[in-house]
Protein backbone atom coordinates (compact mmCIF):
# COMPACT_ATOMS: atom_id res chain seq x y z
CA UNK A 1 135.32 245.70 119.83
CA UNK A 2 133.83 249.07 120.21
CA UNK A 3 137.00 250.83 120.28
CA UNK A 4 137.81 248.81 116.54
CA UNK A 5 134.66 250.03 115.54
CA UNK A 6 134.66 253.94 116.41
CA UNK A 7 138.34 254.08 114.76
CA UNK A 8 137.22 252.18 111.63
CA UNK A 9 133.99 255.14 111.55
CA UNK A 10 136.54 257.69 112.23
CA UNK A 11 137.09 258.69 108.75
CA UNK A 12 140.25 256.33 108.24
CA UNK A 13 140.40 254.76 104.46
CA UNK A 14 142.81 252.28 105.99
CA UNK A 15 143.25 250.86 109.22
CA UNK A 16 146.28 248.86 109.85
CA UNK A 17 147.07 246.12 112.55
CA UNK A 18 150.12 244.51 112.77
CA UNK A 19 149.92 240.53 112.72
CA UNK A 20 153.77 240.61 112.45
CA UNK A 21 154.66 237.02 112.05
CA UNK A 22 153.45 233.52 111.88
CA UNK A 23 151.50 232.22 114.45
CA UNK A 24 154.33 229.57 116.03
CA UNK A 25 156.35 232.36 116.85
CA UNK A 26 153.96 235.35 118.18
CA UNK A 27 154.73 234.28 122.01
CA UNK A 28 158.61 234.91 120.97
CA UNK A 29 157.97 237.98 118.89
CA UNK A 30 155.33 240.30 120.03
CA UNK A 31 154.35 241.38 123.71
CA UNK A 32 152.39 238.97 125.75
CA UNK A 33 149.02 241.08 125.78
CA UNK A 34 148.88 240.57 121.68
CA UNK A 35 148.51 237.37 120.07
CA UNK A 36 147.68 235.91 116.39
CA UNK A 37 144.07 235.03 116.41
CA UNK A 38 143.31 238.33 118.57
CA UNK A 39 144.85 240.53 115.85
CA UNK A 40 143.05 238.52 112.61
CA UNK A 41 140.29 239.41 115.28
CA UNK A 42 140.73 243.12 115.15
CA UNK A 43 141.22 243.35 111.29
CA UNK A 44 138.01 241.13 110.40
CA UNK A 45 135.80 243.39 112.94
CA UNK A 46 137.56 246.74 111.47
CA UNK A 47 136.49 245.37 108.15
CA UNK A 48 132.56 244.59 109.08
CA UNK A 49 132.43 247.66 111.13
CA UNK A 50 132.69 249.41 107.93
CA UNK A 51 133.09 247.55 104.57
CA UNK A 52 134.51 249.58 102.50
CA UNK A 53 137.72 250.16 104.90
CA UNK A 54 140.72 249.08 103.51
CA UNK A 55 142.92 246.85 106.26
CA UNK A 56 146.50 246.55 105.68
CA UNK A 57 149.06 244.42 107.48
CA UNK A 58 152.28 243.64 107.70
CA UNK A 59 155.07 240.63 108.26
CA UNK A 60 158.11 240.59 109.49
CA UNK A 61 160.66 237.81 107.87
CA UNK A 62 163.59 236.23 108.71
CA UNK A 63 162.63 235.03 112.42
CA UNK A 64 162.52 231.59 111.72
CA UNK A 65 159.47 231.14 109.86
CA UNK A 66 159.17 228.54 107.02
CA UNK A 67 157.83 229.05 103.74
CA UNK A 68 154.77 227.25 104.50
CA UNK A 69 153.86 229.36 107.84
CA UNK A 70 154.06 232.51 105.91
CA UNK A 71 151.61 231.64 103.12
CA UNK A 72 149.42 229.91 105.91
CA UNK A 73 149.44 233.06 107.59
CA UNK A 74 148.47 234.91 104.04
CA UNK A 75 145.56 232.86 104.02
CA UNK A 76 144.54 233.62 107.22
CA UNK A 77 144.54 236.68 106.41
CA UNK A 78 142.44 236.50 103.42
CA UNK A 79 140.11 234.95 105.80
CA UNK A 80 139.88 238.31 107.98
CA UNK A 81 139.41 240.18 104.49
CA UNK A 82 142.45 242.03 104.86
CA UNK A 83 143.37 244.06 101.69
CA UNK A 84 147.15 245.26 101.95
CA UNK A 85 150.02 243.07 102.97
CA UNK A 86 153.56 244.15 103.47
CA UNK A 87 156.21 241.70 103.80
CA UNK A 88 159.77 242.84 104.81
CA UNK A 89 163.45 241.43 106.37
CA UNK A 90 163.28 241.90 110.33
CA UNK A 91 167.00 244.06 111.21
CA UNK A 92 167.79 243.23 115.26
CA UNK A 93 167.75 246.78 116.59
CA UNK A 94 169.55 246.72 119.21
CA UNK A 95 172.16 243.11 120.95
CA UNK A 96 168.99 242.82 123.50
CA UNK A 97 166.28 241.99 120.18
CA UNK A 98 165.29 238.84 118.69
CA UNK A 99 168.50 237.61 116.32
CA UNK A 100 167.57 237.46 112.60
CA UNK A 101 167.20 233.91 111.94
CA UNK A 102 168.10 234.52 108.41
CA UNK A 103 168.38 237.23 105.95
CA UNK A 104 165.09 236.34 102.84
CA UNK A 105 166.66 236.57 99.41
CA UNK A 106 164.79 239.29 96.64
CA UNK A 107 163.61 235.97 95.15
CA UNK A 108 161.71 234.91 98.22
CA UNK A 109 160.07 238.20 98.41
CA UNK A 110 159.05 237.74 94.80
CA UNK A 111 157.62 234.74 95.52
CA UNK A 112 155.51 235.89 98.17
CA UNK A 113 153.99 238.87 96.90
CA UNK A 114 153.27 236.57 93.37
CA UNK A 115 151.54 234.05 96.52
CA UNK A 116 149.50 237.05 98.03
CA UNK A 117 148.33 238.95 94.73
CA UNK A 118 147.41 235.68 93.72
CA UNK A 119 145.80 234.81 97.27
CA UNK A 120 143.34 238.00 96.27
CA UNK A 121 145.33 241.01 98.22
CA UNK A 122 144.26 244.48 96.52
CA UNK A 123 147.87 245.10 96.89
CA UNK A 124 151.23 243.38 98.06
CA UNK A 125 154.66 244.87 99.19
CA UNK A 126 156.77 242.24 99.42
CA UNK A 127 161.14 242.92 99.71
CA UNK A 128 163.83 243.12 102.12
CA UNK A 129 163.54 247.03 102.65
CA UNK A 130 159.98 246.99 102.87
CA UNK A 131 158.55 248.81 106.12
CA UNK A 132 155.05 248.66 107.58
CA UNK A 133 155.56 252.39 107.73
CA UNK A 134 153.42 255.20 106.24
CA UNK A 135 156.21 255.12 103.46
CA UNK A 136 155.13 251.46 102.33
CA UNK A 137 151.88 253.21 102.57
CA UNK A 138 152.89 255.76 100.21
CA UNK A 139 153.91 253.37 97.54
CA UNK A 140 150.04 252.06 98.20
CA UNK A 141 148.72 255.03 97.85
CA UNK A 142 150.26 255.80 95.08
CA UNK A 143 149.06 252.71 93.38
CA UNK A 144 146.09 253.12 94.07
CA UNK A 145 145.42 256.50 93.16
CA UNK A 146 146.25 255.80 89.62
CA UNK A 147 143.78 253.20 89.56
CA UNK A 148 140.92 255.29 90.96
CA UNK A 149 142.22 258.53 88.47
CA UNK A 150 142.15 256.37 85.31
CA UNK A 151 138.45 255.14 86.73
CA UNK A 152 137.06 258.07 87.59
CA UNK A 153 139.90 260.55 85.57
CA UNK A 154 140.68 262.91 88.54
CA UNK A 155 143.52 263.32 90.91
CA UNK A 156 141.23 265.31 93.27
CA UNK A 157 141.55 261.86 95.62
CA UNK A 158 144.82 262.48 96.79
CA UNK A 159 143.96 265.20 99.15
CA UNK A 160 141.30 263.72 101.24
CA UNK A 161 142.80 260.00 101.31
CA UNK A 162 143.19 259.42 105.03
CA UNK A 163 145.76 257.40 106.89
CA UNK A 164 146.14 258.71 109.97
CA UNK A 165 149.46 260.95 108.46
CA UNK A 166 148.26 264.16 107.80
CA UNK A 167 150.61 265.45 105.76
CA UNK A 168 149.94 267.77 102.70
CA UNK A 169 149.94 265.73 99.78
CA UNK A 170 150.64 266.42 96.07
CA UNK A 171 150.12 264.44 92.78
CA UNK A 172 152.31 265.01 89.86
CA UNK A 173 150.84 265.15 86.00
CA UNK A 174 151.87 261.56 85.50
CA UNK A 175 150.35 260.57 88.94
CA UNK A 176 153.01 260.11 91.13
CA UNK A 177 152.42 261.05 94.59
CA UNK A 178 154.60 263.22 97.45
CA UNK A 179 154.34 263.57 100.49
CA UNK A 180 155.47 266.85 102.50
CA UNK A 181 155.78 267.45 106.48
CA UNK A 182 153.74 270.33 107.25
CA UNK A 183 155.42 273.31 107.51
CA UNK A 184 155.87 274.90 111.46
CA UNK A 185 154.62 278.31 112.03
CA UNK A 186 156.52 280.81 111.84
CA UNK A 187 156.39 282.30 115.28
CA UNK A 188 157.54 278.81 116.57
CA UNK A 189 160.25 279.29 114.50
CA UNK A 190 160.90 283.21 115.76
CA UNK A 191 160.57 281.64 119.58
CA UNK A 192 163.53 279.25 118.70
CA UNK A 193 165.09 282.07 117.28
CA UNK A 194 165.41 281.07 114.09
């Protein structure tokens, strides 16, 4: 618990824990040291530790899940306050992964995000290409920031949002936001010999 708390009062604006899939199949899915209740756990606590954290999460589908274990598991974690949900098709990596199960239509994935925006998540990324990556973050982000600029009618929130990526961050005129590595010094560049 204390080591949830000092990363939720680190300065993060979202903390993100991985539930990634229903409960029946965490033993199957995830490593043996993490399990279902322990992560809803981790996201309630990061969420009391400091309130106005957002908590994001994501789902992997296509494991063997039914319908009715994913939106059980959205409402679980609606329970643990989490704010952000992304929902995406798990791809086998490599022959020695977990086989997909089954490959979630568009439709499904429209479905569920209409289930968790209606379920009260501040925001839902629901599709087959969906990552839990900062890029689904980015789409977030972006999202939000609008929001907050048409309250408060600046884009000045874009540069200190934190996520743990600190990359240097830009907002367009019509809000859109990028996202740029930061650039390597130049003398590492002259000790490659570049």
């Amino acid at each position: 618990e204390a080591s949830v708390e000092c990363l939720a009062n680190s300065g993060l604006d979202v903390y993100a824990h991985n539930i990634e899939t229903v409960e029946r199949l965490q033993p199957f899915v995830r490593d043996k040291r993490a399990n279902y209740a322990q992560s809803l756990k981790v996201l309630k606590h990061a969420k009391t530790a400091k309130p106005s954290l957002l908590t994001k999460t994501s789902i992997m589908l296509g494991l063997g899940e039914s319908e009715e274990e994913v939106v059980q598991t959205m409402k679980d974690l609606r329970a643990a306050d989490v704010d952000v949900l992304t929902l995406g098709q798990y791809l086998r990596p490599t022959p020695s992964h977990l086989a997909v199960e089954e490959y979630v239509t568009p439709e499904a994935f429209a479905r569920y995000q209409k289930i968790g925006e209606d379920l009260g998540f501040v925001y839902v990324a629901s599709g087959p290409m969906v990552r839990s990556s900062y890029k689904a973050g980015e789409y977030f982000l972006e999202n939000m920031l609008k929001t907050r600029a048409e309250q408060a009618g600046t884009k000045e929130l874009a540069a200190s949002f934190k996520t743990g990526h600190e990359h240097e961050r830009k907002v367009d005129d019509d809000l859109k936001l990028s996202t740029i590595a930061p650039k390597k010094p130049a003398s590492a560049d002259r000790k490659r010999g570049l």
